[in-house]
C-alpha atoms as a PDB file:
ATOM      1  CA  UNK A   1      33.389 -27.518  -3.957  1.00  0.00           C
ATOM      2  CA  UNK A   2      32.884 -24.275  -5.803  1.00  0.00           C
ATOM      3  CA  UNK A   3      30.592 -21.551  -4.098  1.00  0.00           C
ATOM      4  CA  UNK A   4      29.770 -19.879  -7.257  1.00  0.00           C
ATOM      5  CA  UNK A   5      26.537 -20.122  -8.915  1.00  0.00           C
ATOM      6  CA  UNK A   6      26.655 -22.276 -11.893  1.00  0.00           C
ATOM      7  CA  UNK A   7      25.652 -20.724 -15.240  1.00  0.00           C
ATOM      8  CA  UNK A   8      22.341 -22.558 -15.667  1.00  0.00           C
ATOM      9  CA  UNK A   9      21.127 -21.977 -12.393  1.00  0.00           C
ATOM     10  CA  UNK A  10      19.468 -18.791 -11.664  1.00  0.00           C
ATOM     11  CA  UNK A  11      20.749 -16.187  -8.981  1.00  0.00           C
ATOM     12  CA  UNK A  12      19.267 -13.855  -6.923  1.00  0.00           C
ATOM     13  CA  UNK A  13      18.794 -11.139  -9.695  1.00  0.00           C
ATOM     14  CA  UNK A  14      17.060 -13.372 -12.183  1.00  0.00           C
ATOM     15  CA  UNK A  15      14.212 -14.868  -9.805  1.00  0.00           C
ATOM     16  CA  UNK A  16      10.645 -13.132  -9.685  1.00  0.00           C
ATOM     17  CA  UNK A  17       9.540 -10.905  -7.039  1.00  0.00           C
ATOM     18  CA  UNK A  18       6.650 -10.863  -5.188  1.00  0.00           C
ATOM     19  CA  UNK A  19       4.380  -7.215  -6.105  1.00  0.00           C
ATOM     20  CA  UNK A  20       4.926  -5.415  -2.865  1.00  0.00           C
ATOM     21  CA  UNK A  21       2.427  -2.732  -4.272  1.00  0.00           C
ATOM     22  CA  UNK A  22      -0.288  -2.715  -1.675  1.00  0.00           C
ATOM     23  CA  UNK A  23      -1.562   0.587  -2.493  1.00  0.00           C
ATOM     24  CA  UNK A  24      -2.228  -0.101  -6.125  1.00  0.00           C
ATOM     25  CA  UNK A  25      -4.966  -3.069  -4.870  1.00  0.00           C
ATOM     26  CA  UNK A  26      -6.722   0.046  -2.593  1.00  0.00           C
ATOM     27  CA  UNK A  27      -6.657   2.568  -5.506  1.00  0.00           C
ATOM     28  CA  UNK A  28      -9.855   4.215  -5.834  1.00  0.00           C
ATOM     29  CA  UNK A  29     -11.570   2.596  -3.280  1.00  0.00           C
ATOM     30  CA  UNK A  30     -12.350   3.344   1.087  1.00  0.00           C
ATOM     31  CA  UNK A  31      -9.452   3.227   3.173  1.00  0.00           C
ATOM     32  CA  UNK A  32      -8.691   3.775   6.820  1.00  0.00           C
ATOM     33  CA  UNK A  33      -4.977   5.668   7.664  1.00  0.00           C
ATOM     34  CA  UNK A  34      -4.018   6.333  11.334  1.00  0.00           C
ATOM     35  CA  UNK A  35      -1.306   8.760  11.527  1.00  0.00           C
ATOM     36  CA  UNK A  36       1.833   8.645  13.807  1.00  0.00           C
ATOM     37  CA  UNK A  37       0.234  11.840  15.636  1.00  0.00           C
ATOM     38  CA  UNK A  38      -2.814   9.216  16.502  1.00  0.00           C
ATOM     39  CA  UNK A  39      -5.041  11.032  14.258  1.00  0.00           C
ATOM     40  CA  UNK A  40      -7.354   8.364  11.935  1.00  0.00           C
ATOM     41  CA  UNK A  41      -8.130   9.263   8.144  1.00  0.00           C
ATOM     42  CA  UNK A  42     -10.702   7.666   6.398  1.00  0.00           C
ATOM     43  CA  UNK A  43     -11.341   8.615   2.726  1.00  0.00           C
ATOM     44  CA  UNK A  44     -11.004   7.250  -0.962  1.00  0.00           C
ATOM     45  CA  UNK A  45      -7.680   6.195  -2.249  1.00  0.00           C
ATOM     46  CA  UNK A  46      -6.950   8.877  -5.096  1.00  0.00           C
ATOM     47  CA  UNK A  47      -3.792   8.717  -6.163  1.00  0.00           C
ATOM     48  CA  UNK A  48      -0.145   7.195  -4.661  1.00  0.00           C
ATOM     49  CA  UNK A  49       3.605   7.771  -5.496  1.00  0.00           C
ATOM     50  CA  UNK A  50       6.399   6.335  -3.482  1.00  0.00           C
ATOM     51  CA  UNK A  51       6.311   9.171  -1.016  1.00  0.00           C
ATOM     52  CA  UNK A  52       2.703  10.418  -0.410  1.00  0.00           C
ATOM     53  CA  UNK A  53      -1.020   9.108  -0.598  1.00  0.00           C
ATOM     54  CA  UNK A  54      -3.677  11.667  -1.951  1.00  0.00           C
ATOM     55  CA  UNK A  55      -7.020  10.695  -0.273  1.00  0.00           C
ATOM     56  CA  UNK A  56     -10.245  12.603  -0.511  1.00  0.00           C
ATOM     57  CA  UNK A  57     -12.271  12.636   2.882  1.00  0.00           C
ATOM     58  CA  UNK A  58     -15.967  13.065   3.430  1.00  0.00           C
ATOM     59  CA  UNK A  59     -16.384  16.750   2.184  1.00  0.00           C
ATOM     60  CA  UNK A  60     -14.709  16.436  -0.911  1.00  0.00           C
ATOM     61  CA  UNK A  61     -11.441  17.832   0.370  1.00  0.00           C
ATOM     62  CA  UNK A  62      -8.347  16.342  -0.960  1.00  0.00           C
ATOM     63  CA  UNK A  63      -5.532  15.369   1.520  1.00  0.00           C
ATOM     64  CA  UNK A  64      -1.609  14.688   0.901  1.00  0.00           C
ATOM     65  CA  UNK A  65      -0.703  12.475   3.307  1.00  0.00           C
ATOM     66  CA  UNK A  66       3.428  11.651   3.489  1.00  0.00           C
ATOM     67  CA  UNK A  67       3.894   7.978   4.072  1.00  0.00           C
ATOM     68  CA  UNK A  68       6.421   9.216   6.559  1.00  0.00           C
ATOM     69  CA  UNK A  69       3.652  10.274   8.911  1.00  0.00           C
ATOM     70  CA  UNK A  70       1.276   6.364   8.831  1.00  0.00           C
ATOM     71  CA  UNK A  71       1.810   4.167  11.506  1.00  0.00           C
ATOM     72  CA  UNK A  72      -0.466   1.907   9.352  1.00  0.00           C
ATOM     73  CA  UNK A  73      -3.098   1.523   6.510  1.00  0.00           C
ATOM     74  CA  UNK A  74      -6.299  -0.773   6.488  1.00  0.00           C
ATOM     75  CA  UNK A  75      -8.029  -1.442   3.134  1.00  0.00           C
ATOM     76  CA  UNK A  76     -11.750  -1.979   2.174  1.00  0.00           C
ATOM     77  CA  UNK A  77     -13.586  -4.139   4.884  1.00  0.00           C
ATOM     78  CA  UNK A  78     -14.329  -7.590   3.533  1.00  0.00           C
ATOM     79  CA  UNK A  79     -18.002  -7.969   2.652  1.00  0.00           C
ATOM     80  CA  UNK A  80     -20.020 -10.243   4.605  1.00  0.00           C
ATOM     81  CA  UNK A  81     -22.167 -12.546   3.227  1.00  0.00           C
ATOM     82  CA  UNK A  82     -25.742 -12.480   4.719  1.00  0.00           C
ATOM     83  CA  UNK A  83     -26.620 -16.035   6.493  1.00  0.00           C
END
C-alpha cells in the first residue's frame, strides 16, 4: 500500500479552516479582559492586531493592552429574554 496522498484527494493544505478570529466577532462592542497581574478591564473593543487589543474604558481613555499580558477575554453577555 502506498502512504502518499493520491492526486484527487485533498491534503492537509487544501482543506478549509475554521476562522480562529475571535476578536473580530467582539469588535466594537463591551468586553471584559482580566490581566495576568489579576487586574480586570472592561471597555469597548476598538481596534485588534495580532499582538495588542486597543480598548477604550469608562472615561474615554484609550488602553493598549499586549495579548501577552490576558489570562483571558469574555465577550458581550448574552441578552436575556424577559419571561
Amino acid at each position: 500500500m502506498d502512504a502518499t496522498p493520491q492526486a484527487d484527494q485533498p491534503t492537509a493544505q487544501d482543506r478549509p479552516r475554521p476562522l480562529l478570529d475571535f476578536y473580530r466577532r467582539w469588535h466594537k462592542q463591551q468586553i471584559r479582559v482580566k490581566c495576568l497581574s489579576g487586574q480586570v478591564i472592561e471597555g469597548i473593543l476598538k481596534a485588534f492586531n495580532p499582538y495588542d487589543l486597543l480598548i477604550e474604558v469608562d472615561n474615554g481613555e484609550e488602553i493598549i493592552l499586549p495579548k501577552h499580558a490576558i489570562l483571558f477575554v469574555a465577550g458581550p453577555k448574552a441578552k436575556e429574554e424577559a419571561v
